[in-house]
Protein backbone atom coordinates (compact mmCIF):
# COMPACT_ATOMS: atom_id res chain seq x y z
CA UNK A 1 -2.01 -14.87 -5.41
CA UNK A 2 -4.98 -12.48 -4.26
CA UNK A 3 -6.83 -10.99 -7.18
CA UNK A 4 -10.09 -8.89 -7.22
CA UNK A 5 -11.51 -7.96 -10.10
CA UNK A 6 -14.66 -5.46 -11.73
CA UNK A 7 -15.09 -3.95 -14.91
CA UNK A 8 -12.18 -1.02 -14.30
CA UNK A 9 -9.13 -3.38 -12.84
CA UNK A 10 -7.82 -5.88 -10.99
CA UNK A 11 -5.88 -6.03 -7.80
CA UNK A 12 -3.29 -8.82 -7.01
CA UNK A 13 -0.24 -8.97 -5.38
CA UNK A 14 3.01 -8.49 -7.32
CA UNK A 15 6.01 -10.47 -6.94
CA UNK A 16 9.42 -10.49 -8.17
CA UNK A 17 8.88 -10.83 -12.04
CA UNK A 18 6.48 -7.74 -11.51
CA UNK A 19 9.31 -5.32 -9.94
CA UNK A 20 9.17 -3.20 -13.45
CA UNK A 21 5.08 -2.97 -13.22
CA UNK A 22 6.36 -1.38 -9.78
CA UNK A 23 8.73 1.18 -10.74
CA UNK A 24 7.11 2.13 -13.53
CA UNK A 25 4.05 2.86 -11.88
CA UNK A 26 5.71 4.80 -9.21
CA UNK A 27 8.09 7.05 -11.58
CA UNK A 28 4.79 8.06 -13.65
CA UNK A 29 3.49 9.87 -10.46
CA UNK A 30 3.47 13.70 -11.15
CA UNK A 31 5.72 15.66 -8.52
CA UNK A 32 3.41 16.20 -6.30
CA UNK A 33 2.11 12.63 -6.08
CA UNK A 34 6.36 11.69 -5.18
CA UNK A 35 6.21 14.35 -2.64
CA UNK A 36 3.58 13.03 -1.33
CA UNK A 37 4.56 9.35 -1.60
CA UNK A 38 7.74 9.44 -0.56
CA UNK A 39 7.37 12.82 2.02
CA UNK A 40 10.03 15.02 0.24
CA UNK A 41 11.50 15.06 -3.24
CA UNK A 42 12.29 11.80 -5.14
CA UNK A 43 14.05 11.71 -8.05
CA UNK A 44 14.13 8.83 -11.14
CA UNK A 45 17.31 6.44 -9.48
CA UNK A 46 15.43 7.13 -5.51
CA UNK A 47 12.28 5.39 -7.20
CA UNK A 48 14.02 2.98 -9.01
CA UNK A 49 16.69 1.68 -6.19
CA UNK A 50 13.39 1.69 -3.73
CA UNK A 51 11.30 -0.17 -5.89
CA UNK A 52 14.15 -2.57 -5.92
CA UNK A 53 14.39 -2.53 -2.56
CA UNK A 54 10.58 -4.04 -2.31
CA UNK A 55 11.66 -6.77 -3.94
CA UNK A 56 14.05 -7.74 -2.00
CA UNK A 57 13.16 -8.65 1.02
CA UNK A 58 10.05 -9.04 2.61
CA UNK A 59 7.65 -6.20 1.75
CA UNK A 60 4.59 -7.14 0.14
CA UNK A 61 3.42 -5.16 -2.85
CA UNK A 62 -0.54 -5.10 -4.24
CA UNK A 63 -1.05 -3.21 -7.29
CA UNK A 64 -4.45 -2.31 -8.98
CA UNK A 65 -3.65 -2.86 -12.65
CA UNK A 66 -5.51 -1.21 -15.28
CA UNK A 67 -8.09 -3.58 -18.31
CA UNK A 68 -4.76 -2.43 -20.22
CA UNK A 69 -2.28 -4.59 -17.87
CA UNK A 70 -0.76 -0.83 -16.39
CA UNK A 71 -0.50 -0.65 -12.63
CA UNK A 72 -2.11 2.83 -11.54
CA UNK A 73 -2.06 2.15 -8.18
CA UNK A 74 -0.06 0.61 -5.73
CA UNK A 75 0.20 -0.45 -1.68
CA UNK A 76 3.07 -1.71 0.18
CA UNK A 77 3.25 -3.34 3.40
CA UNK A 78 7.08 -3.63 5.24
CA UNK A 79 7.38 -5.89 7.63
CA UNK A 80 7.65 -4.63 11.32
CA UNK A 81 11.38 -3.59 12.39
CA UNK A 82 12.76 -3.59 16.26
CA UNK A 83 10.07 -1.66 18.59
CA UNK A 84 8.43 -0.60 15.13
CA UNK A 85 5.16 -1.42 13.56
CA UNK A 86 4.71 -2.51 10.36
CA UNK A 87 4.68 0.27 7.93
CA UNK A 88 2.23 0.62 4.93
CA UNK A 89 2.46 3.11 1.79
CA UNK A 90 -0.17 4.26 -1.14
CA UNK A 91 -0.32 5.80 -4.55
CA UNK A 92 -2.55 6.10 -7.26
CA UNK A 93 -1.55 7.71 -10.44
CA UNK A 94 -3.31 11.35 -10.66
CA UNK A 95 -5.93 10.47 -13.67
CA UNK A 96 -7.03 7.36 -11.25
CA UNK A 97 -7.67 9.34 -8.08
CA UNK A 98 -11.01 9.22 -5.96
CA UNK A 99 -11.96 6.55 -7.62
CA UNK A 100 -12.38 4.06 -5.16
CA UNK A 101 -8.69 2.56 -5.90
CA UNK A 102 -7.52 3.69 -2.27
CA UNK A 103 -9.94 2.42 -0.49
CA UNK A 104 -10.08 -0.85 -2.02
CA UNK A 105 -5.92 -1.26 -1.70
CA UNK A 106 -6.16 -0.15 1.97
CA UNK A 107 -8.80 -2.88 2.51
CA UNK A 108 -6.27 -5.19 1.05
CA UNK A 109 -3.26 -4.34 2.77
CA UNK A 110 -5.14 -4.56 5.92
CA UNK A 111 -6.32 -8.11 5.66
CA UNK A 112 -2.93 -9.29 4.67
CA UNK A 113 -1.59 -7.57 7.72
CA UNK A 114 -4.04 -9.21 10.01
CA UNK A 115 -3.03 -12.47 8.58
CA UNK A 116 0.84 -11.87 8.98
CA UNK A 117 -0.54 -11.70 12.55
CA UNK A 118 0.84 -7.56 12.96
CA UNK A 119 -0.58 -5.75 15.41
CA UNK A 120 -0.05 -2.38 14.45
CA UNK A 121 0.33 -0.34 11.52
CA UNK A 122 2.02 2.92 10.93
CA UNK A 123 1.57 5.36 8.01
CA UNK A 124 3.76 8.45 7.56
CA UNK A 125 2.75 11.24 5.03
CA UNK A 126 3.29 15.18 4.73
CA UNK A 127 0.92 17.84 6.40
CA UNK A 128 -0.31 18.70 3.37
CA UNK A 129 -1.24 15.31 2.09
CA UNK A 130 -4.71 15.59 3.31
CA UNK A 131 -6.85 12.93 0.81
CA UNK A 132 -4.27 10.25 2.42
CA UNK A 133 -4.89 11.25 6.13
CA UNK A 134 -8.67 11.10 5.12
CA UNK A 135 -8.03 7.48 3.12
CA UNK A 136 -6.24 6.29 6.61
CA UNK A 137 -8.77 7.84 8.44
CA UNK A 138 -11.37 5.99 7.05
CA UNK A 139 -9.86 2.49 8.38
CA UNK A 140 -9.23 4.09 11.65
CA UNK A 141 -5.66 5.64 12.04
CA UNK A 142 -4.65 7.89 15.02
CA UNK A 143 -2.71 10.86 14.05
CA UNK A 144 -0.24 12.39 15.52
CA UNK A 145 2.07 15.66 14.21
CA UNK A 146 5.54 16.50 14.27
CA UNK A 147 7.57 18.98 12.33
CA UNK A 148 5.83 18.69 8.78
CA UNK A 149 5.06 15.15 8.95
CA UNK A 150 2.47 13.16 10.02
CA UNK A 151 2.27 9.48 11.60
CA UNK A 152 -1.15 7.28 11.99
CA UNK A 153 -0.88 4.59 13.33
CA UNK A 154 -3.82 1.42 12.97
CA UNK A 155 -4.23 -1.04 15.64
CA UNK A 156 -5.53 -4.33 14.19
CA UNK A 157 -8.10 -6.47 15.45
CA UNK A 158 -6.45 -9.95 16.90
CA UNK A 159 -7.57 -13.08 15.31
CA UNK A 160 -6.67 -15.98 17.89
CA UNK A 161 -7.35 -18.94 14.96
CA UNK A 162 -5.09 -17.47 11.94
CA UNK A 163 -3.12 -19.56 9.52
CA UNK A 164 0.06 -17.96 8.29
CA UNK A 165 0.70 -18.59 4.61
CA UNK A 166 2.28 -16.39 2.60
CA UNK A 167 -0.66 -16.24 0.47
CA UNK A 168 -3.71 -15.88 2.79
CA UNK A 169 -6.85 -17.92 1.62
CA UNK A 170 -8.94 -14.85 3.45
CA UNK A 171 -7.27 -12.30 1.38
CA UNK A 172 -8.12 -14.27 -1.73
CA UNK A 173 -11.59 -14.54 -0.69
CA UNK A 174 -11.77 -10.69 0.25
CA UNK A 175 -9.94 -10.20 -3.55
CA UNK A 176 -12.95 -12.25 -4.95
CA UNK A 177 -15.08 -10.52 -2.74
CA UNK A 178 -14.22 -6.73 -3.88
């Protein structure tokens, strides 16, 4: 599993036993932090049947977790779907923001994305969620608007020599790198 580790937390990819670390992270974001997570209102059983739901299948889940063991921040990458790209998500717990957390689960997420060989990324948020728009922009997202929300989408660079491990030795080397 990827870890990366300084002298504020460590990031590594959850799995199954971790599903609680998860949800509990995600239900102690303040309601603006759910609106903005989830692009509308999201209640207690939402959280907790779509944290489940991350479990179950195929979407991979990195957490930065707190010298305390608490995940404060979190970033999920879904597997592509028919004529879709993949589709990645954030959040960081309010007392953790601009910290660097973002950034650093972004970079991760990407690299395991260019090692499951996807193309593409897409990242949906409000209008008014403008610190995540900025975070995307960062790693190169197109935006486009509709309505009230917003889609970027990332193209990723093709690697034409990539293994395809679950666990990527790259992304453990980038873990060990951050």
């Amino acid at each position: 599993m990827a870890r990366a580790s300084n002298a504020l937390g460590t990031i590594r990819e959850l799995s199954g036993p971790d599903a609680t670390w998860h949800r509990d992270h995600l239900l102690r974001l303040d309601p603006q932090g759910r609106r903005e997570r989830f692009n509308g209102v999201a209640d207690d059983r939402f959280i907790t049947a779509y944290s489940a739901r991350c479990f179950a299948g195929r979407t991979r889940v990195f957490a930065w977790i707190d010298q305390g063991g608490t995940v404060r921040g979190t970033a999920e990458l879904h597997p592509p779907a028919a004529d879709h790209p993949a589709d990645i998500a954030f959040s960081v717990e309010p007392d953790f923001r601009n910290g660097g957390i973002g950034s650093a689960l972004f970079e991760t997420v990407m690299v395991a994305a260019r090692y499951s060989r996807f193309p593409e990324l897409r990242i949906t948020s409000t209008a008014g969620n403008r610190a995540m728009r900025a975070l995307a922009r960062k790693f190169g997202a197109r935006f486009t608007f509709e309505g009230g929300d917003v889609t970027g989408l990332l193209t990723l660079p093709v690697e034409k020599a990539l293994a395809v491990p679950r666990h990527h030795r790259e992304a453990d080397e980038h873990a060990v790198a951050l």
